[in-house]
Protein backbone atom coordinates (compact mmCIF):
# COMPACT_ATOMS: atom_id res chain seq x y z
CA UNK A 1 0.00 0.00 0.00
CA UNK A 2 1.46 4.24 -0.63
CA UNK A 3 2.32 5.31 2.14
CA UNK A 4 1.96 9.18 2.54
CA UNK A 5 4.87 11.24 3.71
CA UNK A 6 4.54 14.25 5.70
CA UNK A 7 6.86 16.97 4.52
CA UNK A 8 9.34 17.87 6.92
CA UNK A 9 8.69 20.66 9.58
CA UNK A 10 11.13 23.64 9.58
CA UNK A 11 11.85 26.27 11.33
CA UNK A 12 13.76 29.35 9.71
CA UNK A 13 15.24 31.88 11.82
CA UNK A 14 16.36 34.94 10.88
CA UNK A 15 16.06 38.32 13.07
CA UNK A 16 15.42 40.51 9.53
CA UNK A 17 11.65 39.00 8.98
CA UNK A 18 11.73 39.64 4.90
CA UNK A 19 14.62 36.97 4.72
CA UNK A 20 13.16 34.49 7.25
CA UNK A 21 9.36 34.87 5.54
CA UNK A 22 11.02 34.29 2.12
CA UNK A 23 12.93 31.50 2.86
CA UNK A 24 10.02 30.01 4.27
CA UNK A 25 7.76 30.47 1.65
CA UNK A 26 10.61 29.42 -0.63
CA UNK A 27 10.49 26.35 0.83
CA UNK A 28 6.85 26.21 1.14
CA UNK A 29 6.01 26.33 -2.49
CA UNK A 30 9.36 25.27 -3.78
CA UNK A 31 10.30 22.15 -1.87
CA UNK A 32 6.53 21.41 -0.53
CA UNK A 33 7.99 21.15 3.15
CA UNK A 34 6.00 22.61 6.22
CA UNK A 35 8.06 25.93 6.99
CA UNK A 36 7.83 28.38 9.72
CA UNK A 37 9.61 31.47 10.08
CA UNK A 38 10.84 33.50 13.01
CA UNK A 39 12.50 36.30 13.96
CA UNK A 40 13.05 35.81 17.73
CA UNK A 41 15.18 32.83 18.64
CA UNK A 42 13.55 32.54 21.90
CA UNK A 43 10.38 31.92 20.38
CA UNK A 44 11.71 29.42 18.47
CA UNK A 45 12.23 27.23 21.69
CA UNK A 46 8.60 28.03 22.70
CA UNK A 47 7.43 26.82 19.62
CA UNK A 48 9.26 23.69 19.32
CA UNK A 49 7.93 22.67 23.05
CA UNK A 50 4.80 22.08 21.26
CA UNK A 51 6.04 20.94 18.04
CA UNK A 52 9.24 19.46 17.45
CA UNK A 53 11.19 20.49 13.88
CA UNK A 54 12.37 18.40 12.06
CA UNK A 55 15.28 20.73 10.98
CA UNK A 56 16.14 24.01 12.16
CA UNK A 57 17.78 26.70 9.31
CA UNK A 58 19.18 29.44 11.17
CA UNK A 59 21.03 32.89 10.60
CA UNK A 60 24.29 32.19 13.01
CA UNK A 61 24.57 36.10 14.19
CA UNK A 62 21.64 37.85 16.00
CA UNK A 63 20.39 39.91 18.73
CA UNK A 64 19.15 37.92 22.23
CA UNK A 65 20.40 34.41 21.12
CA UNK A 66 23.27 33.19 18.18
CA UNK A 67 21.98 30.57 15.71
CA UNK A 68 24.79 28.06 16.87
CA UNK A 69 23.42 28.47 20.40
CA UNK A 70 19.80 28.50 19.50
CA UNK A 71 21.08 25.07 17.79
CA UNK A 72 22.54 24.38 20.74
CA UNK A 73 19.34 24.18 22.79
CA UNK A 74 17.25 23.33 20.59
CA UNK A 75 19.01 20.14 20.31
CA UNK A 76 18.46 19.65 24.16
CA UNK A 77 14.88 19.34 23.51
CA UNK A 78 14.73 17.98 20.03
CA UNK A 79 18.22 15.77 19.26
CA UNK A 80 16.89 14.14 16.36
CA UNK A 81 16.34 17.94 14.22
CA UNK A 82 18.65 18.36 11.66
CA UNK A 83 20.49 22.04 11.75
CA UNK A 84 21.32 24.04 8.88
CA UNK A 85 23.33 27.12 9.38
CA UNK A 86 23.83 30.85 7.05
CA UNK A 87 25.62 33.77 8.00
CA UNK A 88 27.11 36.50 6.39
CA UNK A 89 29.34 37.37 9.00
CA UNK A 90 32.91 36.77 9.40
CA UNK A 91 32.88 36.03 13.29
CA UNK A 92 30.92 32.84 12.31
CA UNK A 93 34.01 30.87 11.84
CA UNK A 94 35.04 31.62 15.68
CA UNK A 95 31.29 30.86 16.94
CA UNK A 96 32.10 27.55 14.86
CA UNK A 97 35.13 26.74 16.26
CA UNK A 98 33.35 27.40 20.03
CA UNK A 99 30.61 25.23 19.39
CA UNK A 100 32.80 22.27 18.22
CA UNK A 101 35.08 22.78 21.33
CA UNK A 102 31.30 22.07 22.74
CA UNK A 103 31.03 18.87 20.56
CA UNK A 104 28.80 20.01 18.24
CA UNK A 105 29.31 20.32 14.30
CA UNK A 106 26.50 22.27 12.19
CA UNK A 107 26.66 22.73 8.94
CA UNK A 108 26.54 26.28 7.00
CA UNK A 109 25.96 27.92 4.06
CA UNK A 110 27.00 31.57 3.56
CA UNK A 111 24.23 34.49 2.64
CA UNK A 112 23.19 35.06 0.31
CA UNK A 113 22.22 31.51 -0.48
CA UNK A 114 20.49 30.89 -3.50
CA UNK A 115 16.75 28.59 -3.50
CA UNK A 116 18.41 25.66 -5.23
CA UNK A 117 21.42 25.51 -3.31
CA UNK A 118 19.34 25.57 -0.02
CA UNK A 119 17.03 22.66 -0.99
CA UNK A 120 19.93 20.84 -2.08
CA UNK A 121 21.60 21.47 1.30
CA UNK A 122 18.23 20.67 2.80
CA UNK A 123 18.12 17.47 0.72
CA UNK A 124 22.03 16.41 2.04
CA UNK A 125 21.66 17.32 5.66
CA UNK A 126 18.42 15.29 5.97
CA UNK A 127 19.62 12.57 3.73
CA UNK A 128 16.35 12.96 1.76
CA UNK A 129 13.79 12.08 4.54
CA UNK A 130 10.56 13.09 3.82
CA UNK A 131 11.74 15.25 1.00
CA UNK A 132 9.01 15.45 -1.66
CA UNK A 133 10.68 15.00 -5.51
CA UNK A 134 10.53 18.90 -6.60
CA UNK A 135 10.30 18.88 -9.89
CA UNK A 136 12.53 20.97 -12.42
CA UNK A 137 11.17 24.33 -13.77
């Protein structure tokens, strides 16, 4: 019997809300997945107390709470979401190097990232779970 997949549940954080609404909606109508945006890290953790993501695409630098420590938590609550990183910052690398001194490894693309090369990152970091086929246009 088909069995229907749900699409994967993100959560993209970014503290400017046009990038965080576009990505999600990017990824709404481009890679069919279930995408939420945010602009608050901290509300991110709210929201995931409720309902866990799946995978977790985060600017690294911003006000109240970095993406790599937003990760961080995140992971506390939810170990089995995936986390996708993008910065255009320099001081990512040493917010990197921190977080592995931590044990933890994220991956990250740098801004701006363009639709296809998200989803393909998307793809890779989840290993294709859940991932509907997105056709070519």
């Amino acid at each position: 019997m088909f069995e229907m997949r749900k699409p994967l549940r993100v959560f993209v954080v970014d503290d400017e809300d046009v990038i965080a609404s576009s990505l999600a909606m990017i990824l709404r109508f481009q890679g069919g997945l279930h995408a939420r945006s945010f602009t608050k890290p901290l509300e991110v953790l709210q929201a995931a107390r409720l309902e866990a993501p799946d995978l977790l695409i985060s600017d690294v630098v911003m006000p109240e709470l970095s993406g790599i420590d937003l990760a961080i938590q995140l992971r506390k609550n939810c170990p089995d979401c995936k986390v996708l990183l993008f910065s255009g910052h320099a001081v990512t690398a040493q917010l990197l190097e921190s977080a592995r001194a931590r044990g933890y490894t994220f991956e990250v693309l740098m801004k701006p990232v363009h639709p296809a090369d998200l989803l393909a990152k998307i793809e890779d970091v989840t290993e294709g779970a859940q991932l509907p086929a997105v056709e070519e246009s």
